[in-house]
Protein backbone atom coordinates (compact mmCIF):
# COMPACT_ATOMS: atom_id res chain seq x y z
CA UNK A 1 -19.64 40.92 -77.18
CA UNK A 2 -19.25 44.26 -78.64
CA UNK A 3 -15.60 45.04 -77.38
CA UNK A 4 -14.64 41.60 -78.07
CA UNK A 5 -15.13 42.33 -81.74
CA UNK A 6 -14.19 46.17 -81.27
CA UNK A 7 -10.82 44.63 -79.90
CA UNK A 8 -10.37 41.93 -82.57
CA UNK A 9 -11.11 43.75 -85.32
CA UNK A 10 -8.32 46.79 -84.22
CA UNK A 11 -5.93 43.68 -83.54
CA UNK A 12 -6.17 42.21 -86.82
CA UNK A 13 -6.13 44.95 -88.86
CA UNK A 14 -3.22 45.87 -87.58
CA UNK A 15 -1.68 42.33 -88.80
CA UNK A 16 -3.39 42.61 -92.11
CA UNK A 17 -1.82 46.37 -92.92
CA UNK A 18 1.59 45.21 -92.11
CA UNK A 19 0.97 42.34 -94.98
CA UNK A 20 -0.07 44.94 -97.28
CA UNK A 21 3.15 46.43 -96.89
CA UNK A 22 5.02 42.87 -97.33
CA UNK A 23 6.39 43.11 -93.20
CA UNK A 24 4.00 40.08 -92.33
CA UNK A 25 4.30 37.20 -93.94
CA UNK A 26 1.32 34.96 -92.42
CA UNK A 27 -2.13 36.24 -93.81
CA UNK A 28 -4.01 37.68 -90.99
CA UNK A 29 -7.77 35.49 -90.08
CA UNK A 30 -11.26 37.38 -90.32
CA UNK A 31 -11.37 37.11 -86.47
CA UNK A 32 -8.14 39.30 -86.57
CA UNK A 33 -9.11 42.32 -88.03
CA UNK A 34 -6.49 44.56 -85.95
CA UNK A 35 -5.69 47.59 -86.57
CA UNK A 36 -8.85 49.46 -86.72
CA UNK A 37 -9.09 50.26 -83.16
CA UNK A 38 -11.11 53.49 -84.00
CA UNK A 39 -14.02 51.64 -84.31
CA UNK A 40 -16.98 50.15 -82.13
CA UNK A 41 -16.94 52.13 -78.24
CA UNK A 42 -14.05 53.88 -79.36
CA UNK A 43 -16.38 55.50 -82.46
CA UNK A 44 -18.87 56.43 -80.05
CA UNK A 45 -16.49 58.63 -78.31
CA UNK A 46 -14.76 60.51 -81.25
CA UNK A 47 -16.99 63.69 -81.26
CA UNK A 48 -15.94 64.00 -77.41
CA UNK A 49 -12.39 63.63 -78.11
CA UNK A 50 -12.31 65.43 -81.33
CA UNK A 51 -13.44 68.42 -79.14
CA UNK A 52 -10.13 68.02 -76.55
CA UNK A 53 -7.23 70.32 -76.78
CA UNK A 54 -3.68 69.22 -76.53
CA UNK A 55 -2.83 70.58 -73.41
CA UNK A 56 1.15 72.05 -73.28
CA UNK A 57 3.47 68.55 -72.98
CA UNK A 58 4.85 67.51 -69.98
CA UNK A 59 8.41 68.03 -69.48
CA UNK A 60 8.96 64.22 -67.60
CA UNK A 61 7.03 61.66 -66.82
CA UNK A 62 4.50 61.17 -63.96
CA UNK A 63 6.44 60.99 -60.74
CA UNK A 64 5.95 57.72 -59.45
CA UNK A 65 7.24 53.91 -58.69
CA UNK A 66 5.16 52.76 -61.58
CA UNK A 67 5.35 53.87 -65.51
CA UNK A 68 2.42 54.59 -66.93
CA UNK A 69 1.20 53.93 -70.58
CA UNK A 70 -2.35 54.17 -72.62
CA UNK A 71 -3.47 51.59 -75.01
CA UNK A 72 -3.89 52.67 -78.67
CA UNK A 73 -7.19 50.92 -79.38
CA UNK A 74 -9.18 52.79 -76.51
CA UNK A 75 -8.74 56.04 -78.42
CA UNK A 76 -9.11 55.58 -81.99
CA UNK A 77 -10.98 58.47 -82.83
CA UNK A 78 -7.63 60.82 -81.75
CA UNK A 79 -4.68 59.91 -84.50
CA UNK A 80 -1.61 58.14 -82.97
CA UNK A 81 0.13 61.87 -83.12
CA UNK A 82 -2.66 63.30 -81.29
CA UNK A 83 -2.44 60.40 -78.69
CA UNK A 84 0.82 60.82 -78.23
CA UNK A 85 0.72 64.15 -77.16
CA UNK A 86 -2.03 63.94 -74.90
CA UNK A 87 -0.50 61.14 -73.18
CA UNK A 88 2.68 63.13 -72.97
CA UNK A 89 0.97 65.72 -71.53
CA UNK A 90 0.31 63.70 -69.17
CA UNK A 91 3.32 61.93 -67.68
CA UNK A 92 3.15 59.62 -69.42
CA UNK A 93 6.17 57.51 -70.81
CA UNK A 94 4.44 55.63 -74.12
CA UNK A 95 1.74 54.04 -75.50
CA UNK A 96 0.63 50.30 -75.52
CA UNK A 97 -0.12 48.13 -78.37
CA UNK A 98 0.87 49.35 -81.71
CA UNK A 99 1.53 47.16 -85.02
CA UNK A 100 5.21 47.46 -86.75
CA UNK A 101 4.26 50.93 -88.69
CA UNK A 102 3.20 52.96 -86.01
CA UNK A 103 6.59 51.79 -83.79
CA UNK A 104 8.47 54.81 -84.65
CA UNK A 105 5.94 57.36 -84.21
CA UNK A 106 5.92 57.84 -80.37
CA UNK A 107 9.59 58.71 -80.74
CA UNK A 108 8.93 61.92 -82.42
CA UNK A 109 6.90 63.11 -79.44
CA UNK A 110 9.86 61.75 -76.67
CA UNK A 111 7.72 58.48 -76.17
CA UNK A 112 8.00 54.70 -76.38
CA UNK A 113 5.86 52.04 -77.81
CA UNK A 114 5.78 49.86 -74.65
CA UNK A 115 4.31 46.84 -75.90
CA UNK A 116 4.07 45.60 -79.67
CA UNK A 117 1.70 43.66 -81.40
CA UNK A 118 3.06 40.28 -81.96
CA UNK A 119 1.70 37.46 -84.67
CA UNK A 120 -0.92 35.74 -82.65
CA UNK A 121 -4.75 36.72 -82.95
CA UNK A 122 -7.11 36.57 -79.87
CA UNK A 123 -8.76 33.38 -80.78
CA UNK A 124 -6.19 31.59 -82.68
CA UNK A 125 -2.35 31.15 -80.94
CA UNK A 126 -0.31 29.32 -79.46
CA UNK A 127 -2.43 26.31 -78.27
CA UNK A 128 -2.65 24.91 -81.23
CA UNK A 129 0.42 23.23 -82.36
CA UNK A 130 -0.58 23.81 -86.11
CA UNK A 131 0.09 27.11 -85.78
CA UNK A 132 3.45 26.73 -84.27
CA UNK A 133 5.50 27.19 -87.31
CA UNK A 134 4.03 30.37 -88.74
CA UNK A 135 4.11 32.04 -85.20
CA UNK A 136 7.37 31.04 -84.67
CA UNK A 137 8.98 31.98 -88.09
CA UNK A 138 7.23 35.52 -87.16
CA UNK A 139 8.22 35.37 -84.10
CA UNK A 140 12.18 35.30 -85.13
CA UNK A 141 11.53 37.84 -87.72
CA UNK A 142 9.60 40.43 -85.38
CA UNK A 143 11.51 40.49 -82.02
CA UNK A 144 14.91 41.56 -83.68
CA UNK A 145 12.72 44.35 -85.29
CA UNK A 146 11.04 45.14 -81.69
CA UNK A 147 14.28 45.11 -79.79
CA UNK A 148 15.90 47.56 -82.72
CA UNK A 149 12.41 49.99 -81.63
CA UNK A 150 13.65 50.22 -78.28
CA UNK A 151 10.50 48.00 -77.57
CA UNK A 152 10.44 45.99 -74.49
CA UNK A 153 7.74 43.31 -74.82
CA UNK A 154 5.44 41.88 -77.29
CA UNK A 155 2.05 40.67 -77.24
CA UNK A 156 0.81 36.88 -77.70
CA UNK A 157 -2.42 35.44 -77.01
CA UNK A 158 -3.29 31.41 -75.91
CA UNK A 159 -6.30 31.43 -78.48
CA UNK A 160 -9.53 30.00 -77.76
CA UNK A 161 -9.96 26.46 -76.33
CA UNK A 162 -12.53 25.29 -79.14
CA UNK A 163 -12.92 21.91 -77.19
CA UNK A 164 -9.55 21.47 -76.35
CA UNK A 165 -8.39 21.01 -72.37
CA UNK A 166 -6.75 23.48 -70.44
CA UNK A 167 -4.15 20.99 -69.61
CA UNK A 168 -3.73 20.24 -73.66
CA UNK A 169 -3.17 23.87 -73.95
CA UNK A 170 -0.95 24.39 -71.83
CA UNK A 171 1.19 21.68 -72.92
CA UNK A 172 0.72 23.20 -76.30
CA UNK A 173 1.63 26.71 -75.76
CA UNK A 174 4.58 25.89 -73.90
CA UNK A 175 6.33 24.06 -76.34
CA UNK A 176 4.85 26.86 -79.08
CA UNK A 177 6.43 29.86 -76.83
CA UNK A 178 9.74 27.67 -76.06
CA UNK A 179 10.99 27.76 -79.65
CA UNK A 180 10.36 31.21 -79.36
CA UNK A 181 12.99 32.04 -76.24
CA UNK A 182 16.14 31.62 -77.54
CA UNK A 183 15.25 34.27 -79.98
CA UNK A 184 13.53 36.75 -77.44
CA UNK A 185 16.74 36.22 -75.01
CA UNK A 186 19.16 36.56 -77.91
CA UNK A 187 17.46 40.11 -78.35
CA UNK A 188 15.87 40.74 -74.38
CA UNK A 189 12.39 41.41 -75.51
CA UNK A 190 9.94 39.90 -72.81
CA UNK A 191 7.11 38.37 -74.74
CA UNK A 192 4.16 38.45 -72.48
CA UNK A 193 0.65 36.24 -72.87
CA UNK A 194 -2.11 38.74 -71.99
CA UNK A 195 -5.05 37.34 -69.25
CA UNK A 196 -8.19 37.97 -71.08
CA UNK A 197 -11.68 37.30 -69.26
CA UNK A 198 -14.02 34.40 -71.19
CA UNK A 199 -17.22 35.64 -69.06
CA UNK A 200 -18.29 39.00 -71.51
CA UNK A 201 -15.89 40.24 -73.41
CA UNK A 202 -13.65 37.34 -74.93
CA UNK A 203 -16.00 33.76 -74.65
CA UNK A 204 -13.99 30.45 -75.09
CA UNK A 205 -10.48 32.38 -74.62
CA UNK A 206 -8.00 29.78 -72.85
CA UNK A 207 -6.06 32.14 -70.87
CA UNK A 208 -8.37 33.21 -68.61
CA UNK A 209 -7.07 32.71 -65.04
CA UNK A 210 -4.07 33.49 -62.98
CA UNK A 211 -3.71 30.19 -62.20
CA UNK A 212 -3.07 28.99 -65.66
CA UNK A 213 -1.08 31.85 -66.55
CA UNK A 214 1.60 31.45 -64.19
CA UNK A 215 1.56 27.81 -64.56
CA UNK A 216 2.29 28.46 -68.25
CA UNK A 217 4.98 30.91 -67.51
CA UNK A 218 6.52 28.14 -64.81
CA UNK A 219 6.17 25.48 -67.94
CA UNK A 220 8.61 27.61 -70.51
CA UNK A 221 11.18 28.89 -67.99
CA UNK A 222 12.55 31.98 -69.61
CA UNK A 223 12.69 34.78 -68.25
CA UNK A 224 12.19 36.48 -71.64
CA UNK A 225 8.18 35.33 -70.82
CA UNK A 226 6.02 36.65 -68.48
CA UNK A 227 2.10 37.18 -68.17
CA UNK A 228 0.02 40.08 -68.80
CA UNK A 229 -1.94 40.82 -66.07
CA UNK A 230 -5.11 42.52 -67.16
CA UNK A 231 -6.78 43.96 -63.99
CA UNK A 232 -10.16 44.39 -65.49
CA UNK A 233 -10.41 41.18 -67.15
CA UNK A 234 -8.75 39.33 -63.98
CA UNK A 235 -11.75 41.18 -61.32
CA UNK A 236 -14.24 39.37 -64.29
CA UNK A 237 -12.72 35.98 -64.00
CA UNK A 238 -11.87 35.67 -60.13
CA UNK A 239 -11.56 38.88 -58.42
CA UNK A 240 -9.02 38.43 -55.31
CA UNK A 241 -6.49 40.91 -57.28
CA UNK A 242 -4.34 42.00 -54.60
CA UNK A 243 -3.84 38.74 -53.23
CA UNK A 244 -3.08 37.57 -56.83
CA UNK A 245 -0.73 40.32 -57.91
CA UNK A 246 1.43 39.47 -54.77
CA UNK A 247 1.13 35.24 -55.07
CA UNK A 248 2.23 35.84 -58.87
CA UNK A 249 4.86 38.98 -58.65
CA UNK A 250 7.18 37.07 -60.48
CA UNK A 251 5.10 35.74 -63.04
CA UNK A 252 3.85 39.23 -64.50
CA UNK A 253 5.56 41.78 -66.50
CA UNK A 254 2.97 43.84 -67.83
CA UNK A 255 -0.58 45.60 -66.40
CA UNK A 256 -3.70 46.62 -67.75
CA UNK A 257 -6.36 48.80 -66.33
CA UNK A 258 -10.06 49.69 -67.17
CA UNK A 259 -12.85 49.52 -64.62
CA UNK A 260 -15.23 47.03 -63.78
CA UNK A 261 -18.04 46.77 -64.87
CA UNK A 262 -17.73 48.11 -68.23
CA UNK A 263 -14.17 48.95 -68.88
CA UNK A 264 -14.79 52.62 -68.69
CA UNK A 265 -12.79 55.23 -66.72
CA UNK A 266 -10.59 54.24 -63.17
CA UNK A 267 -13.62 56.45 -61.16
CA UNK A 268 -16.04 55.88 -58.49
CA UNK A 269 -18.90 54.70 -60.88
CA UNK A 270 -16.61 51.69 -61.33
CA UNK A 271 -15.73 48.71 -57.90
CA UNK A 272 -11.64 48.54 -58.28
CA UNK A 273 -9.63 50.50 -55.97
CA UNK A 274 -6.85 51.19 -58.03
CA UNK A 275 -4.88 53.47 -55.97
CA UNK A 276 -4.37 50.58 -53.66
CA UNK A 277 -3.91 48.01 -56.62
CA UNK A 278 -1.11 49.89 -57.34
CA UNK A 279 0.23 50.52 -54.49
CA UNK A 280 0.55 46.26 -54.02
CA UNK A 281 2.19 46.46 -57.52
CA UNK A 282 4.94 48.70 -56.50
CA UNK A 283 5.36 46.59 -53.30
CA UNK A 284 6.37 43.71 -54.92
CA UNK A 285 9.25 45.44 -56.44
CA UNK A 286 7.49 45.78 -60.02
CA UNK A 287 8.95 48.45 -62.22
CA UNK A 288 7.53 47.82 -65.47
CA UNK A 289 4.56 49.21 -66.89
CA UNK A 290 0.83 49.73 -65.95
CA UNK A 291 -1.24 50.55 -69.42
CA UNK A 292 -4.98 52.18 -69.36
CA UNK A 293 -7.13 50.22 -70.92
CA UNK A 294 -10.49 51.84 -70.66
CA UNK A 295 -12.98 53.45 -72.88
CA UNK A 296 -14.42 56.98 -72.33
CA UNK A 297 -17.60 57.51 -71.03
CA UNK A 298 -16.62 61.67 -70.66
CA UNK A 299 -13.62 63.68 -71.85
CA UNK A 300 -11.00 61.61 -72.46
CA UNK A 301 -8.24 63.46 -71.72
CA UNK A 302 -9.43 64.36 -68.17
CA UNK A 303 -10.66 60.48 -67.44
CA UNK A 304 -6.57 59.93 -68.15
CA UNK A 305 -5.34 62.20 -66.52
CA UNK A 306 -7.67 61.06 -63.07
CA UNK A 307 -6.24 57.67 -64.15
CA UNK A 308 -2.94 58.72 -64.24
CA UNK A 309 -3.06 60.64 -60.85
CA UNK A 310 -4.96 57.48 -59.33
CA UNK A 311 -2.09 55.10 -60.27
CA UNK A 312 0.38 57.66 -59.05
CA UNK A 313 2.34 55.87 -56.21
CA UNK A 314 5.01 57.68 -54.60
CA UNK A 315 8.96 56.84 -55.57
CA UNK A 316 9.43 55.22 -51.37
């Protein structure tokens, strides 16, 4: 339960600083404190990565059929300029999930943001139709702002079921997310619905299986809105990933790594075999991008640069 409310509270946070600044207009729920992704597992790593040196940047990015990102979150105890050049440094071409004040700041170090935070919270979004007008209204206000970033995609979240039926949800969310796709194609921002696992980290979350996901994405019929495939919470929920990646190719348009169990480093202390994940991700023609998600056990720096060179798969 511990990352669940590490993750939350970094989320909303996020949401609740850009209020304070008068960019968000919805107020942001206690379950949502975002942007304080420094805290929790991250904390417990910031003496290790306060000891790392930025290494000389890297010239390009990682050679490879798949770019290659790091979520903020994961390494809060390093600023967002001190992630940025570390993740530079190491081929790679951005960094995942930052809130509409930090947008600009990969730029300065010849990086991306490669996915925003959108309105949504983890446990309350679009499957309940109350909510509907305040997403959408930010919604319309935040994807012209994302596609001025040079963003590509934005985050939103199901929310929590809360004794409502998949099937209910589902119907929900798609009509929620439709009023948002005229917007998001007006603009080509992909808005992507992340997979979260309900077992350990995330309990009661609706979007919690493949299945579902891709069933939702089949339900609003844009091709501004895709699922967020996150590997580690997906081995959690049903394991089967190649398989899955492959059956839903066309459903996906973003990736998450950590390993399982634990969410730590892409090593051999960990049961995913992520050199051959990725290779089925580049096989399907896939060309977006693959973000670590994983807390440090070790160094930091070296447990992403061994994630890097594991999901490293050769241009064919």
């Amino acid at each position: 339960m511990k990352r669940e409310i590490d993750r939350r509270a970094f989320l909303g946070a996020g949401v609740a600083a850009a209020a304070a600044g008068g960019m968000i207009a919805a107020e942001a729920s206690p379950d949502a404190a975002r942007s304080q992704r420094a805290t929790g597992a991250a904390q417990e790593n910031a003496t290790i990565q306060d000891r790392a040196t930025v290494p000389t940047p890297a010239a390009t990015p990682a050679r490879g059929a798949l770019r290659q990102s790091v979520a903020r979150w994961c390494f809060g105890a390093w600023n967002l300029d001190t992630l940025c050049e570390h993740a530079k440094s190491c081929g790679l071409v951005g960094v995942d999930l930052l809130s509409e004040n930090e947008w600009s700041i990969p730029a300065k170090h010849g990086l991306v943001c490669t996915l925003a935070n959108g309105p949504c919270t983890i446990a309350e979004g679009f499957n309940r139709p109350q909510h509907h007008d305040r997403l959408v209204a930010e919604c319309e206000r935040l994807l012209p702002l994302v596609a001025d970033a040079g963003i590509e995609r934005m985050i939103v979240f199901s929310g929590n079921r809360a004794g409502m039926s998949d099937a209910d949800g589902l119907t929900h969310c798609a009509a929620g997310l439709r009023r948002v796709m005229p917007i998001a194609e007006r603009v080509n921002v992909t808005v992507v619905m992340e997979l979260l696992n309900s077992k350990i980290d995330h309990r009661d979350h609706m979007c919690d299986r493949s299945e579902w996901g891709a069933a939702l994405v089949r339900s609003v019929g844009s091709p501004r809105f895709k699922l967020l495939y996150d590997i580690y919470h997906a081995q959690i929920m049903e394991g089967d990933v190649i398989r899955t990646i492959r059956t839903h190719a066309d459903a996906i348009g973003h990736y998450h790594t950590a390993g399982v169990p634990g969410r730590h480093e892409l090593d051999d202390r960990q049961e995913l075999q992520y050199d051959a994940i990725c290779r089925a991700i580049a096989d399907t023609g896939f060309r977006g991008v693959v973000a670590h998600e994983f807390l440090p056990r070790g160094d930091p720096l070296e447990g992403l640069r061994q994630a890097v060179a594991r999901c490293t798969i050769p241009l064919s």
